[in-house]
Protein backbone atom coordinates (compact mmCIF):
# COMPACT_ATOMS: atom_id res chain seq x y z
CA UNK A 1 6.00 1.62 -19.22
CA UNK A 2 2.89 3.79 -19.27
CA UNK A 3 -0.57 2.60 -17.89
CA UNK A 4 -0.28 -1.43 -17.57
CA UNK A 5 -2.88 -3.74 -16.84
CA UNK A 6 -2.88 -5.08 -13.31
CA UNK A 7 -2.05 -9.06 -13.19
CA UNK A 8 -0.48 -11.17 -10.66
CA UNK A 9 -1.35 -11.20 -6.94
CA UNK A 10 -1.14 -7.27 -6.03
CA UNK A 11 -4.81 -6.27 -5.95
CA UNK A 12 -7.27 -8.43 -7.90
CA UNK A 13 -9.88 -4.90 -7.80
CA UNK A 14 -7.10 -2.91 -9.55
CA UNK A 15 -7.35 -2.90 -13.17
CA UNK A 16 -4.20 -0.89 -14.30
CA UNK A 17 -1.09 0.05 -13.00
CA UNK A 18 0.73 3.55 -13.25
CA UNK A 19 4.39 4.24 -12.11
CA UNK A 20 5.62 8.01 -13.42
CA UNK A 21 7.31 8.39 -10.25
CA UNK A 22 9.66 5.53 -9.43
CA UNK A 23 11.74 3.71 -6.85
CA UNK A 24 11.96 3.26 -3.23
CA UNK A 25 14.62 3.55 -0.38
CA UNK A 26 13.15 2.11 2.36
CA UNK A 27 14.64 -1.19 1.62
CA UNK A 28 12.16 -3.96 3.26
CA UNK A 29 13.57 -6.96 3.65
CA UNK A 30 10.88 -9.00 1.98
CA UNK A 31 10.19 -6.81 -1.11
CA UNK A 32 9.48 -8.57 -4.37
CA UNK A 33 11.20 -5.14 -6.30
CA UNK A 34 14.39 -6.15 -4.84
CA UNK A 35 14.22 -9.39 -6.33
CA UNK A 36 13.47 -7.93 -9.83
CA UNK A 37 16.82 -5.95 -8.91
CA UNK A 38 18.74 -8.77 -8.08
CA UNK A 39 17.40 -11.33 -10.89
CA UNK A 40 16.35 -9.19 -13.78
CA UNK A 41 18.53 -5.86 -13.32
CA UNK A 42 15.11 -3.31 -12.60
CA UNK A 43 16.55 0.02 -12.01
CA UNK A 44 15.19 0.75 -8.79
CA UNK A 45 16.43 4.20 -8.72
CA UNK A 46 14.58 7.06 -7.94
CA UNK A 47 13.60 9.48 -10.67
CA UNK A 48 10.68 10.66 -12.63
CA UNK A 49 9.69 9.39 -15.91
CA UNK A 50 8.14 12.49 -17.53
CA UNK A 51 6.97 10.23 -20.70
CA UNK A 52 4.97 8.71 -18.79
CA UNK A 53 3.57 11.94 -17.34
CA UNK A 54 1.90 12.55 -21.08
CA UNK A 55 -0.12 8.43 -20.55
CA UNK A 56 -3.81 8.54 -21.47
CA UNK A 57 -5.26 6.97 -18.32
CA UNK A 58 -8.74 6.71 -19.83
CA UNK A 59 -11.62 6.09 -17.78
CA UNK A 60 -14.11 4.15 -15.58
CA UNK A 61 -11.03 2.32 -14.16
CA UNK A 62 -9.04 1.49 -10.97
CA UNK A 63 -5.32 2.73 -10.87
CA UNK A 64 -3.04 1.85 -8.49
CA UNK A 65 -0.70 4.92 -9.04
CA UNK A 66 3.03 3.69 -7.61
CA UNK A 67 2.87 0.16 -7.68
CA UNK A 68 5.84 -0.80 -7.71
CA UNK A 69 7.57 2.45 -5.76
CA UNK A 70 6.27 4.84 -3.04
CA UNK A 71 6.08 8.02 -4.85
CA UNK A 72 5.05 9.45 -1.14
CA UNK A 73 8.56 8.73 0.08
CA UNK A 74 10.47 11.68 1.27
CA UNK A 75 13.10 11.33 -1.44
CA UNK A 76 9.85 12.37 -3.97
CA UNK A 77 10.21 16.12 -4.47
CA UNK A 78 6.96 18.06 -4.29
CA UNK A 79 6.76 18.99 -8.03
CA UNK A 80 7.12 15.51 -9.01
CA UNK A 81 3.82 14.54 -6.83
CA UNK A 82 1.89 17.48 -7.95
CA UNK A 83 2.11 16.88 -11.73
CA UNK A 84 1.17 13.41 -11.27
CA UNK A 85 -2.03 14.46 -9.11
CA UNK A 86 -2.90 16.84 -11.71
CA UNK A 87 -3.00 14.35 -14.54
CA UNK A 88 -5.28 11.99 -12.34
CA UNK A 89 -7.40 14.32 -12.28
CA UNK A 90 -7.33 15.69 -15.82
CA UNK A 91 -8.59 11.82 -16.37
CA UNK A 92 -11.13 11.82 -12.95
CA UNK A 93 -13.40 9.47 -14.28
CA UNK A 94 -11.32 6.81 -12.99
CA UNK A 95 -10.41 5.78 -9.07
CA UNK A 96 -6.99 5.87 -8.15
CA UNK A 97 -5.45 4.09 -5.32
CA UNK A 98 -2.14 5.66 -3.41
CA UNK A 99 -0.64 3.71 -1.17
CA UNK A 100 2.77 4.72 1.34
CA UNK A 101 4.52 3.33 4.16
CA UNK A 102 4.68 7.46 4.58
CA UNK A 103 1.30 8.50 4.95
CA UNK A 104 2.13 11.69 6.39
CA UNK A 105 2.69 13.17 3.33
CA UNK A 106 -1.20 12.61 2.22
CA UNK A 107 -1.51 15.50 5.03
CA UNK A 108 0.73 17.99 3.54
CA UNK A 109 -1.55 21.21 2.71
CA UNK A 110 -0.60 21.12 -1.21
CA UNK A 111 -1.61 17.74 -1.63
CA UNK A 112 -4.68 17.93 -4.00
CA UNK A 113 -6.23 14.28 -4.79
CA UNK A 114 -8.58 14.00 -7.76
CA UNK A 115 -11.80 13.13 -6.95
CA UNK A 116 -12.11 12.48 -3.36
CA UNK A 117 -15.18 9.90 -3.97
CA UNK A 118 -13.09 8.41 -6.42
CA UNK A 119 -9.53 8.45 -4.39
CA UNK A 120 -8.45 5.59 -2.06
CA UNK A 121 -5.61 6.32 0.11
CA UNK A 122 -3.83 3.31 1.81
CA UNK A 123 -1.03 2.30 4.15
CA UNK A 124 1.11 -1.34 5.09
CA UNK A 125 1.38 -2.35 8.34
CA UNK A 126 2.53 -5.71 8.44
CA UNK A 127 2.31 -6.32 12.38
CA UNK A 128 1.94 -4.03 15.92
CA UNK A 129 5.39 -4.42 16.53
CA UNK A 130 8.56 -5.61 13.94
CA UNK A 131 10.53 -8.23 15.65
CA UNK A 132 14.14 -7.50 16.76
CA UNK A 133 16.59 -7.36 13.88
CA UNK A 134 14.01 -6.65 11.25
CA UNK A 135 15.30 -3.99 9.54
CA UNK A 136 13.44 -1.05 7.10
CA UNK A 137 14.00 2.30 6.78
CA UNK A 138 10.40 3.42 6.35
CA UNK A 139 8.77 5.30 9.42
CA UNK A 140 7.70 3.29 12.62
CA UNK A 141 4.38 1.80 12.24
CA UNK A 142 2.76 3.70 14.99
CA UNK A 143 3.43 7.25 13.03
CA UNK A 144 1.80 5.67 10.12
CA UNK A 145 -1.28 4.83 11.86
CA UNK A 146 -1.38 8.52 13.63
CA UNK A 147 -1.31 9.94 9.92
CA UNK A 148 -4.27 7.54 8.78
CA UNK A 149 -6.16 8.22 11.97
CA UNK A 150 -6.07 12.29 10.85
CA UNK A 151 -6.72 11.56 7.34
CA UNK A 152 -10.70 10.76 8.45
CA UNK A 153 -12.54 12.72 5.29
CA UNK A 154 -10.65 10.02 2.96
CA UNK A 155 -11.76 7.24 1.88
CA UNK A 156 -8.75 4.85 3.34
CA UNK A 157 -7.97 1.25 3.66
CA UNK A 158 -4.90 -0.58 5.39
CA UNK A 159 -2.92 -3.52 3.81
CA UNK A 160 -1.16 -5.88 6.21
CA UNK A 161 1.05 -7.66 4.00
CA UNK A 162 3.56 -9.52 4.25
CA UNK A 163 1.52 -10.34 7.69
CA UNK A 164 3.74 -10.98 10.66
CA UNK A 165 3.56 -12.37 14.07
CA UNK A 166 1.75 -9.47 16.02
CA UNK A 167 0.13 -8.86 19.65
CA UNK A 168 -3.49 -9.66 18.46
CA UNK A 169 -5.54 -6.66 20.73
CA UNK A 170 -3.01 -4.30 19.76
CA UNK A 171 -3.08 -5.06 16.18
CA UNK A 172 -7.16 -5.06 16.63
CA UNK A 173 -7.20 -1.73 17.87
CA UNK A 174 -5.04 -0.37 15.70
CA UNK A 175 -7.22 -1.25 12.76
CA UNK A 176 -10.30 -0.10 14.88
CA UNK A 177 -8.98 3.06 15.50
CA UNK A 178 -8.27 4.00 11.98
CA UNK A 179 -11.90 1.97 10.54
CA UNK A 180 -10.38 1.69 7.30
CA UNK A 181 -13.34 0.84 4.67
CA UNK A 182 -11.68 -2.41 4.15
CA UNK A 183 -7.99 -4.37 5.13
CA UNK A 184 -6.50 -6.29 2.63
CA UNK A 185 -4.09 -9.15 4.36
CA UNK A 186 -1.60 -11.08 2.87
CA UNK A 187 1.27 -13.60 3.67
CA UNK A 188 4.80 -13.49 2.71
CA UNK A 189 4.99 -15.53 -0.76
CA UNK A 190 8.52 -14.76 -1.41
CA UNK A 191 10.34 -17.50 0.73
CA UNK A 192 11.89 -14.45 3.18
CA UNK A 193 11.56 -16.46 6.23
CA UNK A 194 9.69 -13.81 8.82
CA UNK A 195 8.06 -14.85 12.11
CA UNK A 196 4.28 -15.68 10.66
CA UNK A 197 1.30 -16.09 13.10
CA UNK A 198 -0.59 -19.50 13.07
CA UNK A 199 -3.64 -19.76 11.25
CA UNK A 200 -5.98 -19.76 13.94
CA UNK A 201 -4.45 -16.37 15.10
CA UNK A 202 -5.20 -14.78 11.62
CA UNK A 203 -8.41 -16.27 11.49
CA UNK A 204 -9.53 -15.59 14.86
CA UNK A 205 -7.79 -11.44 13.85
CA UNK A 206 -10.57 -11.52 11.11
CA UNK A 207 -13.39 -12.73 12.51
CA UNK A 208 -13.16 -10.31 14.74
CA UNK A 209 -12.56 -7.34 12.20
CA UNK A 210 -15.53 -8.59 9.94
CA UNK A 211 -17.83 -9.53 12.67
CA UNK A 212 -17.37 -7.31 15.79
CA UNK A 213 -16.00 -4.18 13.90
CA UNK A 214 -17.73 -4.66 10.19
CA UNK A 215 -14.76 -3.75 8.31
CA UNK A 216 -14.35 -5.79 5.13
CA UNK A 217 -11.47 -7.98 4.67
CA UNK A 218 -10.16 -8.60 1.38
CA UNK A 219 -8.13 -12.26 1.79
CA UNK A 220 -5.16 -12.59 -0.92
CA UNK A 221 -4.20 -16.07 -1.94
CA UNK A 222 -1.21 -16.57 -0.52
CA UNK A 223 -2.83 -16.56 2.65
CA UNK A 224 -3.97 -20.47 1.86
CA UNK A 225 0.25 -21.09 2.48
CA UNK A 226 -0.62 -20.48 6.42
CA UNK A 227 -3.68 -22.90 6.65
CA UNK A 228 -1.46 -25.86 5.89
C-alpha cells in the first residue's frame, strides 16, 4: 500500500498513513481490522512488506507508522522494527506517531526513534479496569502505563478509545501520572456493545484533565453518540 493519506475518523492531525510491518494478535474484541477480515477478506497476518520498506515518505508531514497493526507487538522481530526506524529517519523531516498496546518495547535499548522532537510515542487504554469477560490478549493496562510512566524524555500521548466504563479517580490518576502532552478519547462506533460511561462521567473526566491537570484533550466525533 505504501504511504496513504490519512482519512476517516483515526486521527484528524495525521496526514499519512504507513504500514511496512503488519498485523496484530491481540485480538480486541471491538477492532474495526477484524471487521475488514470478516467483510472484505484483509489479510491480517503478520509479516513484513519489504516493498514498502523502499516508500518515499517525503517531508513536513505527520505519519502514523502502524495504523492499522502494532508493529511493537511481541510477534514483530527486532530486525523488522529497526529497518523501519531507520527509514523514518532517512526521511526526518517529518513527525511520526507510534502507537502500542505494548509500550514496553519503546524501552528496549536498540530502539532508535528518528527525531525525538519530531517522534510521538502513544498507548490505548480504554478504561482503569476491563470488565469481567472482556477478553484481549494485549498486556494488562497497568504494565502499559508503568512503561509510559519510564518513557518521560518522549514526547507521549495516551488514546482512550473505544472508552469504557472506568473508576473515574483511578482513571484520573492514571493519566496524571503519565502527563501525556495530550489524550485523545473516543467512543466505540462499531456497534460492539461494551459497558460505556454516561456523558456526564466523560465530561466531568475532561474537565478535570483540561482544567485541573492542563493536559489537552483531543475529542473524536464519535464521542457526540454518548451525549444523546
Amino acid at each position: 500500500m505504501g504511504l496513504t493519506k490519512s482519512k476517516g475518523n483515526m486521527y484528524p492531525w495525521v496526514s499519512h498513513t504507513w504500514n511496512p510491518i503488519k498485523g496484530c494478535k491481540y485480538g480486541c474484541p471491538y477492532c474495526y481490522v477484524e471487521i475488514m477480515v470478516e467483510r472484505y477478506g484483509y489479510d491480517n497476518g503478520v509479516r513484513f512488506d519489504e516493498k514498502d520498506l523502499g516508500t518515499n515518505l517525503g517531508m513536513g508531514r505527520t505519519i502514523f507508522v502502524g495504523s492499522v497493526s502494532d508493529m511493537w507487538g511481541s510477534w514483530a522481530p527486532q530486525e523488522w522494527i529497526e529497518q523501519v526506524l531507520s527509514q523514518c529517519a532517512f526521511y526526518g523531516n517529518n513527525e511520526y506517531v507510534f502507537q502500542s498496546k505494548n509500550p514496553q518495547r519503546f524501552e528496549e535499548k536498540w530502539v532508535r526513534f528518528p527525531n525525538i522532537s519530531k517522534t510521538l510515542i502513544g498507548t490505548t487504554i480504554e478504561t482503569d479496569c476491563y470488565p469481567a469477560g472482556f477478553k484481549t490478549n494485549a498486556p494488562p493496562i497497568d504494565i502499559r502505563i508503568s512503561s509510559m510512566i519510564r518513557l518521560k524524555g518522549m514526547r507521549r500521548f495516551v488514546t482512550i478509545e473505544p472508552i469504557m466504563n472506568f473508576d473515574y479517580w483511578n482513571l484520573v490518576e492514571m493519566i496524571a501520572i503519565i502527563n501525556p502532552e495530550f489524550v485523545t478519547i473516543g467512543a466505540d462506533s462499531k456497534g460492539h456493545n461494551l459497558i460505556e460511561p454516561s456523558w456526564e462521567k466523560v465530561q466531568n473526566f475532561i474537565d478535570r484533565l483540561s482544567n485541573s491537570l492542563k493536559i489537552e484533550i483531543r475529542q473524536k466525533t464519535n464521542l457526540d453518540r454518548l451525549k444523546k
